[in-house]
Each structure stands twice: as C-alpha cells, then as structure tokens.
C-alpha atoms as a PDB file:
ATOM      1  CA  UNK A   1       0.000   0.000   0.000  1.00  0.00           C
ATOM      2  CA  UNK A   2       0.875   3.569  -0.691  1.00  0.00           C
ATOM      3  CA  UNK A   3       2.512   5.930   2.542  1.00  0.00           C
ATOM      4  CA  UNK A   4       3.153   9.194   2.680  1.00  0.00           C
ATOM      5  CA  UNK A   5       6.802  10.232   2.904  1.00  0.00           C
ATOM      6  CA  UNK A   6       6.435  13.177   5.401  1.00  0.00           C
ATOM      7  CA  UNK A   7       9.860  13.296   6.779  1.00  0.00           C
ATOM      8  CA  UNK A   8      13.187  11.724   7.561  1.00  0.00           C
ATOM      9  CA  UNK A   9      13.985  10.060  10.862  1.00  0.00           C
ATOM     10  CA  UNK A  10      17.315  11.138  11.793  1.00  0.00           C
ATOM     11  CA  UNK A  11      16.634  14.098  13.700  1.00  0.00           C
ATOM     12  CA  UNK A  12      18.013  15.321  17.255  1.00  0.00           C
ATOM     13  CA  UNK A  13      15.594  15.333  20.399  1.00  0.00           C
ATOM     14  CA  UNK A  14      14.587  19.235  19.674  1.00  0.00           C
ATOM     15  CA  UNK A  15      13.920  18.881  16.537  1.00  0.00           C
ATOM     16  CA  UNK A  16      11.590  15.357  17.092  1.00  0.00           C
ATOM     17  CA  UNK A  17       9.604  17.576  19.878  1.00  0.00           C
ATOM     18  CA  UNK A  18       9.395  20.489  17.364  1.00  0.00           C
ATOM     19  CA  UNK A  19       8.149  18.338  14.549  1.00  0.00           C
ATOM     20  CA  UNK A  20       5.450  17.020  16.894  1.00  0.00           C
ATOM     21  CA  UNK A  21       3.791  20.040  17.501  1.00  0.00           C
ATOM     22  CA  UNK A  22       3.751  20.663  13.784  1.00  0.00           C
ATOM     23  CA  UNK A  23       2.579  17.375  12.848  1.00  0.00           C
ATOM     24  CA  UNK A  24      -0.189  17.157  15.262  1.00  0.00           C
ATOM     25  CA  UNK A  25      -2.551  19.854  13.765  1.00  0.00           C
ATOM     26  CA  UNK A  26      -2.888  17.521  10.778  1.00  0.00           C
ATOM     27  CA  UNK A  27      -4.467  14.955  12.456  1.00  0.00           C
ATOM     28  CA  UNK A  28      -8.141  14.460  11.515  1.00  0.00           C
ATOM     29  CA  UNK A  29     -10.743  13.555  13.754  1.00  0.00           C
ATOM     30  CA  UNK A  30     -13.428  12.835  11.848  1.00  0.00           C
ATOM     31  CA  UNK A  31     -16.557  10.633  11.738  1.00  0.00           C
ATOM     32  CA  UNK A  32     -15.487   7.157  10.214  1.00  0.00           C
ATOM     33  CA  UNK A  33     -17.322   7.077   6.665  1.00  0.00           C
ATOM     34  CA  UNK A  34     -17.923   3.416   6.363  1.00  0.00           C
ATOM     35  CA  UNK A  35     -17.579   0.660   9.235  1.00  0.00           C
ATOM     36  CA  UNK A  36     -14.006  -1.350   8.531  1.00  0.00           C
ATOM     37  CA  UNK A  37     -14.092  -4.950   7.696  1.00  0.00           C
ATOM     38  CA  UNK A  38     -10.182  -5.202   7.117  1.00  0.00           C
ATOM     39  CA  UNK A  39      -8.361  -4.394  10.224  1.00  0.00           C
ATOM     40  CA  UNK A  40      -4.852  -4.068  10.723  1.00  0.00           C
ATOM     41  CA  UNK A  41      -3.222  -4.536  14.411  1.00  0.00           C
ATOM     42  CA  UNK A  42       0.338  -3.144  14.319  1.00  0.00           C
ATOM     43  CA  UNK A  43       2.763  -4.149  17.150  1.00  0.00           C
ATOM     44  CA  UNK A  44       6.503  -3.704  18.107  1.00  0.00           C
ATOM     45  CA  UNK A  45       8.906  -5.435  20.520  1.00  0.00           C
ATOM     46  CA  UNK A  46      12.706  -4.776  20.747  1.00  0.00           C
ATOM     47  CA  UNK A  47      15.244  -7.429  19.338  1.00  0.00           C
ATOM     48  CA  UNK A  48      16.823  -9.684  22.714  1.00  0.00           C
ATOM     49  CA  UNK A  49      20.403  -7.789  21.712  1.00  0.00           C
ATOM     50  CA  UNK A  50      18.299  -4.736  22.313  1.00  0.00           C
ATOM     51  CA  UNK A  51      19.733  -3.208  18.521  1.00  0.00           C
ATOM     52  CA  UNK A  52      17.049  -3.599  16.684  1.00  0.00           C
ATOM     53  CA  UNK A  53      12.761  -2.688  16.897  1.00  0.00           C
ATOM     54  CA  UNK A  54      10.919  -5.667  15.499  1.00  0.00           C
ATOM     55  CA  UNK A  55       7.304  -4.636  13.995  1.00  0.00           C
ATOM     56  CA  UNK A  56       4.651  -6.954  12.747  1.00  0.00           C
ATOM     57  CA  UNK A  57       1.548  -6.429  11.124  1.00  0.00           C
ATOM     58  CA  UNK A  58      -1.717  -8.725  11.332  1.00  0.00           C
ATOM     59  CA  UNK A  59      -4.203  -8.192   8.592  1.00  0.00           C
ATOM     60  CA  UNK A  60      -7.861  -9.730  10.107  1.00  0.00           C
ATOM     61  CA  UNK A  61     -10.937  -9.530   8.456  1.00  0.00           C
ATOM     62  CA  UNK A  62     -13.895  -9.341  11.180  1.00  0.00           C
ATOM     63  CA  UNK A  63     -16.581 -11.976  11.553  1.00  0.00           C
ATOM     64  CA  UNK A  64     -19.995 -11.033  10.442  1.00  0.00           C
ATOM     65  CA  UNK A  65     -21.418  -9.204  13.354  1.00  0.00           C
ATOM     66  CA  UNK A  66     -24.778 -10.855  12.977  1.00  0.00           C
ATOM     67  CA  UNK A  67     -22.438 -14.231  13.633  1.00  0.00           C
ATOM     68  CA  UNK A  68     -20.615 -12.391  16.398  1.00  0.00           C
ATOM     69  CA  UNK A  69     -23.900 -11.746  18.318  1.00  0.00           C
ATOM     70  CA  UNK A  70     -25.076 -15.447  18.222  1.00  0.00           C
ATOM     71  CA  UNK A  71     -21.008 -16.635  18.732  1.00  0.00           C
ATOM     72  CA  UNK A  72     -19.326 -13.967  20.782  1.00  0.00           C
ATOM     73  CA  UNK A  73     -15.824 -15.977  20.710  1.00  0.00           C
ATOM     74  CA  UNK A  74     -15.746 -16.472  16.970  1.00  0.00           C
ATOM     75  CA  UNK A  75     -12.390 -16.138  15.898  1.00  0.00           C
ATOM     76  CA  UNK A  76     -11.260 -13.413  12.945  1.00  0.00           C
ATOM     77  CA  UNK A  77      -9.947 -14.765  10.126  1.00  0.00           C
ATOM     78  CA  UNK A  78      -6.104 -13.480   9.062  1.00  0.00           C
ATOM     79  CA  UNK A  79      -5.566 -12.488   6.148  1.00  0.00           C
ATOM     80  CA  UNK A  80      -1.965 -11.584   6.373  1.00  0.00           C
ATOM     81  CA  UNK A  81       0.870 -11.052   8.194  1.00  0.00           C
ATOM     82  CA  UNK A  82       4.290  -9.043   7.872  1.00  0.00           C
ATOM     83  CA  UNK A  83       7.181  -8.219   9.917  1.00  0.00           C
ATOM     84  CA  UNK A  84      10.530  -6.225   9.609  1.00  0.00           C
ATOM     85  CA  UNK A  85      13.266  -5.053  12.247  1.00  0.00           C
ATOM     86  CA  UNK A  86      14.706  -2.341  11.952  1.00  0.00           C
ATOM     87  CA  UNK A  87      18.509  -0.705  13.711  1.00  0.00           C
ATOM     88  CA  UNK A  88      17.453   1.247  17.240  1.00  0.00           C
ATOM     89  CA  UNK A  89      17.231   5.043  16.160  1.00  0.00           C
ATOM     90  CA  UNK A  90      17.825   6.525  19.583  1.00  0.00           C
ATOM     91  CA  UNK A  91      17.652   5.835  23.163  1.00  0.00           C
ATOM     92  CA  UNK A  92      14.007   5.402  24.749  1.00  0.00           C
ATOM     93  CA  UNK A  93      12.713   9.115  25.808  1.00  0.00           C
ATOM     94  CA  UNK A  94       8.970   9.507  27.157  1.00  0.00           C
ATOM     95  CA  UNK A  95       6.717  11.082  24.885  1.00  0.00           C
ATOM     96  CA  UNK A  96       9.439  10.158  21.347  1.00  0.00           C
ATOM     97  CA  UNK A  97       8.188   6.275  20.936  1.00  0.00           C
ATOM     98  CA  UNK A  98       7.141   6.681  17.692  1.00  0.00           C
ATOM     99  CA  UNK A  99      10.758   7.974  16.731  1.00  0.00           C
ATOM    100  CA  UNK A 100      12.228   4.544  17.985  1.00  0.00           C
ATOM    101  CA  UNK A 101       8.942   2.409  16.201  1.00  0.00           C
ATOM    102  CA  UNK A 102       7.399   3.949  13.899  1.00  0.00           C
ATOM    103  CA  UNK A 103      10.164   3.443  10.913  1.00  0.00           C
ATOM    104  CA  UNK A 104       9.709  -0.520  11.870  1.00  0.00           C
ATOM    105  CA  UNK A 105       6.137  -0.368  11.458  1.00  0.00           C
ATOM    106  CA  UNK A 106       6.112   1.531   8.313  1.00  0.00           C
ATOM    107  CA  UNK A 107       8.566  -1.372   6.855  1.00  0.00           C
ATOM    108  CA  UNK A 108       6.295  -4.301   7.831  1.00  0.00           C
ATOM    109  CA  UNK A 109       2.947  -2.127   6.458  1.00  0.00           C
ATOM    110  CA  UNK A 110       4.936  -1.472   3.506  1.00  0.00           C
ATOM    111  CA  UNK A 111       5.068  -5.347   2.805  1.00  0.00           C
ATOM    112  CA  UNK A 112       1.470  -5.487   2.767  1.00  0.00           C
ATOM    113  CA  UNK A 113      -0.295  -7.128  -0.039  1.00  0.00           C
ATOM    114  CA  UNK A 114      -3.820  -5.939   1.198  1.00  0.00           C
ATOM    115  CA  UNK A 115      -4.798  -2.628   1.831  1.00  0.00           C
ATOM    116  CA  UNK A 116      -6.312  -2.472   5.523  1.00  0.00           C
ATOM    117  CA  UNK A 117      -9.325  -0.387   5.977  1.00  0.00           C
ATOM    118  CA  UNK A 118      -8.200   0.696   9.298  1.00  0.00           C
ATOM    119  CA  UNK A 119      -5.074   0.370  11.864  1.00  0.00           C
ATOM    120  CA  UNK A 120      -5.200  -0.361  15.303  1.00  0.00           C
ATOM    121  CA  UNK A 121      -1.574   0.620  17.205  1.00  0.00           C
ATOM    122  CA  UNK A 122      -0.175  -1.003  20.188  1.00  0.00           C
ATOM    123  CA  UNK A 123       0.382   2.517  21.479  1.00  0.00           C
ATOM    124  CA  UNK A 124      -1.254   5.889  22.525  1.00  0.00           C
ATOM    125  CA  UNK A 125      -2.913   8.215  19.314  1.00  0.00           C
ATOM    126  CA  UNK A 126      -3.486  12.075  20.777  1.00  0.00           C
ATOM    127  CA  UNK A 127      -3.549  10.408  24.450  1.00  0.00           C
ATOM    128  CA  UNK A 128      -0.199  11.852  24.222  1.00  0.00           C
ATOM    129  CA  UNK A 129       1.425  15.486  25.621  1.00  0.00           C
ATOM    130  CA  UNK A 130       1.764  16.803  22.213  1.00  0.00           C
ATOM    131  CA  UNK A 131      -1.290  15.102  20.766  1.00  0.00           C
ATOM    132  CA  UNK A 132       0.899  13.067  18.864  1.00  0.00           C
ATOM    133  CA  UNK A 133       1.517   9.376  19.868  1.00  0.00           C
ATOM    134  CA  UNK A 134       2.614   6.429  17.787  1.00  0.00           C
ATOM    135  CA  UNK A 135      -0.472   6.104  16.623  1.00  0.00           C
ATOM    136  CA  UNK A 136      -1.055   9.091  15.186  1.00  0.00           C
ATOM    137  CA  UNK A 137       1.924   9.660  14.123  1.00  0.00           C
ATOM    138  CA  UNK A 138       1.827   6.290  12.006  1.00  0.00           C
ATOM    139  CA  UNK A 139      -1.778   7.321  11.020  1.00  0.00           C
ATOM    140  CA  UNK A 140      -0.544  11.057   9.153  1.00  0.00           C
ATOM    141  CA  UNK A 141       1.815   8.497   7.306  1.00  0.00           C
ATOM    142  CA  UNK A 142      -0.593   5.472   6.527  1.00  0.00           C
ATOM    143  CA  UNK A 143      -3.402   8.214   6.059  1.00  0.00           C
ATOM    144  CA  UNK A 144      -5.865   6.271   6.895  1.00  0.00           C
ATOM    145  CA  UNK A 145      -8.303   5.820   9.833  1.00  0.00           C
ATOM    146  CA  UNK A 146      -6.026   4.876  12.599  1.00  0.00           C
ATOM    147  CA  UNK A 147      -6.630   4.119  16.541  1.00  0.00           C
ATOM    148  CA  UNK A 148      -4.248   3.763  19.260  1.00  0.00           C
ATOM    149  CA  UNK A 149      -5.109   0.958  22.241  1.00  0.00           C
ATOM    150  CA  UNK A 150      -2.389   0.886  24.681  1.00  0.00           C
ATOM    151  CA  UNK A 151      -1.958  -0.826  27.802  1.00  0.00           C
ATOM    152  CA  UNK A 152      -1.076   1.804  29.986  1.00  0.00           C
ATOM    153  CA  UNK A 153      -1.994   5.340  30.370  1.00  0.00           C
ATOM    154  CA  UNK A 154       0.547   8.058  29.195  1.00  0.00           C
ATOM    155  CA  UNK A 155      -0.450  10.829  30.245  1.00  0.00           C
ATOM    156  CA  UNK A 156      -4.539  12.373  31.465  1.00  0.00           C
ATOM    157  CA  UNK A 157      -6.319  11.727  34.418  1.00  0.00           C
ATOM    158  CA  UNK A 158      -9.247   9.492  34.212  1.00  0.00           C
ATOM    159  CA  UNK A 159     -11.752   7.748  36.872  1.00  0.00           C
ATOM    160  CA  UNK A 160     -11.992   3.922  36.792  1.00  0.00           C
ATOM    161  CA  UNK A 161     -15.091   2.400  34.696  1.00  0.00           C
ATOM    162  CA  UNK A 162     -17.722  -0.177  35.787  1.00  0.00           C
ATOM    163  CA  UNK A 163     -16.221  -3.970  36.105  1.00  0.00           C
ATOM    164  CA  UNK A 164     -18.359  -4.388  33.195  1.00  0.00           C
ATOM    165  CA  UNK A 165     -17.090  -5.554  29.658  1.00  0.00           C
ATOM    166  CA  UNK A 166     -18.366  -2.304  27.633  1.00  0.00           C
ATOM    167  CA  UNK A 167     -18.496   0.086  29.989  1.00  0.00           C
ATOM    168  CA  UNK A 168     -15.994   3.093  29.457  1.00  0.00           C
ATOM    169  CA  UNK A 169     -14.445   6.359  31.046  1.00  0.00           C
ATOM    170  CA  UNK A 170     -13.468   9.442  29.163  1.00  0.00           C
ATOM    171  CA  UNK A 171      -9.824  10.045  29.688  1.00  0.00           C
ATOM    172  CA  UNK A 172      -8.914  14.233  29.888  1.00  0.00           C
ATOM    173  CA  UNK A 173      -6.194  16.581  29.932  1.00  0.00           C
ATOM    174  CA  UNK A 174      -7.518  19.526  31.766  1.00  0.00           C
ATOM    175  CA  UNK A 175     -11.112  19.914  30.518  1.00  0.00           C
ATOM    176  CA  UNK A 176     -10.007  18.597  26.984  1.00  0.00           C
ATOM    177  CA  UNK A 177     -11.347  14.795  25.938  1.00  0.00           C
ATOM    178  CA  UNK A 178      -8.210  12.877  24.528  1.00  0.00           C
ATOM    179  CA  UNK A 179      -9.245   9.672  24.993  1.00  0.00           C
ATOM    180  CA  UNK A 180     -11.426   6.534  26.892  1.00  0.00           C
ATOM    181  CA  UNK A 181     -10.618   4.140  29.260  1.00  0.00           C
ATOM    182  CA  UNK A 182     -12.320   1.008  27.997  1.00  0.00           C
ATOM    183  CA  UNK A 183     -13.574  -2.275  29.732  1.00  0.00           C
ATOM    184  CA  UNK A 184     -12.730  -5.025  27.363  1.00  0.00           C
ATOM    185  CA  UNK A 185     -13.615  -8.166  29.891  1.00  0.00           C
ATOM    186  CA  UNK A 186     -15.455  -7.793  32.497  1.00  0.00           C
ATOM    187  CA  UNK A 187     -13.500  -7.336  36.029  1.00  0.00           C
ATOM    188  CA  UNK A 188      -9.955  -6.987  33.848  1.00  0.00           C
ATOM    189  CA  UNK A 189      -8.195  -4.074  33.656  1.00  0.00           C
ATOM    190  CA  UNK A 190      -9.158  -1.472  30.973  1.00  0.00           C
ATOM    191  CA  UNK A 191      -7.153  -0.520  27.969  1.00  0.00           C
ATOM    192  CA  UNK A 192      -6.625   2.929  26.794  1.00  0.00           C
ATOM    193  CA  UNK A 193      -8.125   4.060  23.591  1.00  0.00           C
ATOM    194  CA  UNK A 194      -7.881   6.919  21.333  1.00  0.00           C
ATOM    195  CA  UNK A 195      -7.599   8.321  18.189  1.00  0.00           C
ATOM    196  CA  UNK A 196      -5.034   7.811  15.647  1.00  0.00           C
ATOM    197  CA  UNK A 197      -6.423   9.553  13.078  1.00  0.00           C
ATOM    198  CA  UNK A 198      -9.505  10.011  10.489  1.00  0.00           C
ATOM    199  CA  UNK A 199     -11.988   8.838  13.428  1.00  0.00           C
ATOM    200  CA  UNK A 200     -13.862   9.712  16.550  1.00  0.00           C
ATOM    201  CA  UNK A 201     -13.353   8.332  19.689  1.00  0.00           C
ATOM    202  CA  UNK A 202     -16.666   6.896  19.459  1.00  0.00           C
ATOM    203  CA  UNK A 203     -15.612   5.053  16.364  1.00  0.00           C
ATOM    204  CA  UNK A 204     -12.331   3.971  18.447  1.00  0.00           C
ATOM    205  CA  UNK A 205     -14.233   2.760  20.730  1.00  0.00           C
ATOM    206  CA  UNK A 206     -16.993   0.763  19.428  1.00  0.00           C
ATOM    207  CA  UNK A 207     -14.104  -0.804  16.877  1.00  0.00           C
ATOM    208  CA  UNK A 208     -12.007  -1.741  19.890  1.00  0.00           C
ATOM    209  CA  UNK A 209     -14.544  -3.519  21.513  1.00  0.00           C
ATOM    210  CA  UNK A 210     -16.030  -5.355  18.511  1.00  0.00           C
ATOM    211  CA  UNK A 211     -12.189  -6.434  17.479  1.00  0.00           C
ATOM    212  CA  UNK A 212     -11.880  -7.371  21.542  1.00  0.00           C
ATOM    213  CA  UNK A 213     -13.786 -10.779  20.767  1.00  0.00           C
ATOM    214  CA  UNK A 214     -12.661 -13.121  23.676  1.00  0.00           C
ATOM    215  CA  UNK A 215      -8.900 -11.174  25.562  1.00  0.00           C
ATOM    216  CA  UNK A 216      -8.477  -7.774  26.884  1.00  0.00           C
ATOM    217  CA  UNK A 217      -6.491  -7.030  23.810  1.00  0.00           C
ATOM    218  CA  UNK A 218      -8.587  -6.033  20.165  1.00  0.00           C
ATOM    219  CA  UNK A 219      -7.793  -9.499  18.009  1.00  0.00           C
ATOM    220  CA  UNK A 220      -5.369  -7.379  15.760  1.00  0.00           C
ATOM    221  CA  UNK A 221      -3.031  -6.127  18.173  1.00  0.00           C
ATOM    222  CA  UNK A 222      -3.329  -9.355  20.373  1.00  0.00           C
ATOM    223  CA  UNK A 223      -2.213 -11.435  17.230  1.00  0.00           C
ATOM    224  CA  UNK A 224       0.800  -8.628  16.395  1.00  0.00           C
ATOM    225  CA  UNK A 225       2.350  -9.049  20.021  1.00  0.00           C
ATOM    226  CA  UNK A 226       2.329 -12.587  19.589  1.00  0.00           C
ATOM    227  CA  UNK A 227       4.136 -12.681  16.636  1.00  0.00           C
ATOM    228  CA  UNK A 228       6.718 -10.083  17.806  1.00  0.00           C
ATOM    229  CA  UNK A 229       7.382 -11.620  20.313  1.00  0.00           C
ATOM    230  CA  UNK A 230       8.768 -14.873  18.895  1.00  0.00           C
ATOM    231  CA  UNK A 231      10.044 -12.830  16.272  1.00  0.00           C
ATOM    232  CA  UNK A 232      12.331 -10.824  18.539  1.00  0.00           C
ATOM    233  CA  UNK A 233      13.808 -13.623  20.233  1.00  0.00           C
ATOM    234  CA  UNK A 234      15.104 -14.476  16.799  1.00  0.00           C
ATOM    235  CA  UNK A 235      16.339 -10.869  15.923  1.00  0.00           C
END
C-alpha cells in the first residue's frame, strides 16, 4: 500500500519535539465514513540484543457481526501477516516512541499485499502530551483511519469504569477529551483508547470492543504481540 513520505527520521531530540507540535494539527478527527471490515493490528517489541525494533503487522478480516452476536468468541480470520526489524534510532525518551517504532512499522505495512481499511496501534494516538503518539503519528503516514489501544496510560487523568465488559471512562487533559478508558472483559483491567487519526473516539471505541472478541487485547493487536514476540527472540 501507498505511505506518505512526510519526513526523515534522523533528527536530534529538539527537533523530534518540534516536529510534533507541527505534525499534530494535521491529524483528523473525523466521523469514520464506512464501518471497517479489514483491520490491521500493528505491534513492536525490541530485538533480545536490544539493537534492533521488530514490527509486525496482522491483517484480520472481522466476523460477520450478525455471527458475532449469536457466537461472541468467533475467531477473525487473518488475512496476512508481515514483519521487519529495523537498527534502534535513539535511546528510549517519554513522549518520542514513535521515533524509535514507527520506521519498523512503516517497513512491515509497507510489505502489505492488502490494503487495511483501518489500523489499530499497540500505542497511545493524541492520548499523548503533544497530541501526537505512535499512533497518530503512524496514522498522518498510513493516512488512513487509525486508533491507538495501549496498555497503559501516558499521560490524562481518568476515573476507573464499571467492572463491566463495555463500559468506558473518558480520559482528559484539563477539561479537553483525549481519549477513553475502555472495559474489554469484564472485572480486567481497561485498555486505553484513542484516536489515531480520520476517526472519533466513538468510532475507536466501538471498533475496539467489537475487534476485543474473547482477551483484553482487540484481536489485531493481540495477534501482532504474539508474533513479535517470537520474532524478537530471533532478531
């Protein structure tokens, strides 16, 4: 699939902050025009020698949801899978992931034979200081609708949701919405959602949950850890 070339990676810790700030305006949050069949989970891992950031991506497409309703632990059927590795860029700083992963993801998208309808990134989207996380960083280069689901909160203050699978919290900066803490299974801890880019949080959110068939983790992300993690063990 076609991605946008929007910059180079070798760049000093300044100038990664500074091009944050200017990226992030261009993210578009937007209503999601059509409801994805084709999902994408991107994840990353680094190598055991700790040189290299192994990415994979899992292509899934979604059960019917008419099926899902009557078989809630119907498994998605993958379509595809890539990987790459790619040399460390930098040391890890908080709040300049996406300058140590994103290059690694782009490779393994880049090997794609099909052309995802949406991504979902192990990592935050504008749940991030300068509104500009892995995932939305990865989704002004894949320009297309794009949702981060991490694990763990970056950054926001937020008030637990119900036990309930389903239920959510909105997670905020100040008084500004950046993103929802989400109940995936009941009485397991939430995951933290947000937008990537070219979607609402309401989109992220429903998506999430639908692609969260049976684990905590949405299928496509679940399925991308797995295979990075064998994968760097091997790197």
């Amino acid at each position: 699939m076609q991605i946008k070339k929007l910059h180079s990676w070798n760049l000093s810790y300044s100038q990664a902050i500074t091009l944050q700030k200017d990226l992030a305006p261009k993210v578009q949050v937007i209503e999601l025009k059509n409801q994805p069949k084709i999902i994408a989970g991107l994840d990353c891992a680094l190598s055991k020698d700790g040189q290299r950031i192994v990415a994979a991506a899992v292509v899934l497409k979604l059960p019917d949801t008419t099926v899902v309703a009557a078989q809630p632990t119907r498994a998605c059927e993958i379509v595809e899978t890539t990987s790459a590795a790619r040399k460390v860029p930098l040391p890890y700083i908080s709040g300049l992931l996406s300058f140590r992963e994103a290059p690694a993801c782009i490779a393994a998208v880049e090997k794609l034979k099909t052309c995802p309808d949406l991504f979902i990134v192990d990592g935050q989207g504008i749940a991030h200081p300068r509104r500009l996380g892995l995932a939305a960083h990865l989704g002004l280069f894949l320009d297309k609708p794009t949702i981060g689901c991490a694990k763990s909160r970056l950054t926001g203050a937020f008030e637990q949701p119900p036990p309930e699978k389903g239920t959510y919290t909105l997670l905020k900066d100040k008084d500004k919405v950046i993103g929802a803490v989400v109940r995936t299974r009941t009485n397991i801890k939430p995951v933290f959602v947000s937008v990537g880019n070219k979607c609402l949080l309401k989109d992220a959110v429903k998506i999430v949950l639908d692609c969260a068939i049976k684990y905590r983790l949405p299928e496509p992300t679940r399925l991308a850890h797995q295979q990075v993690t064998r994968l760097r063990l091997k790197t």
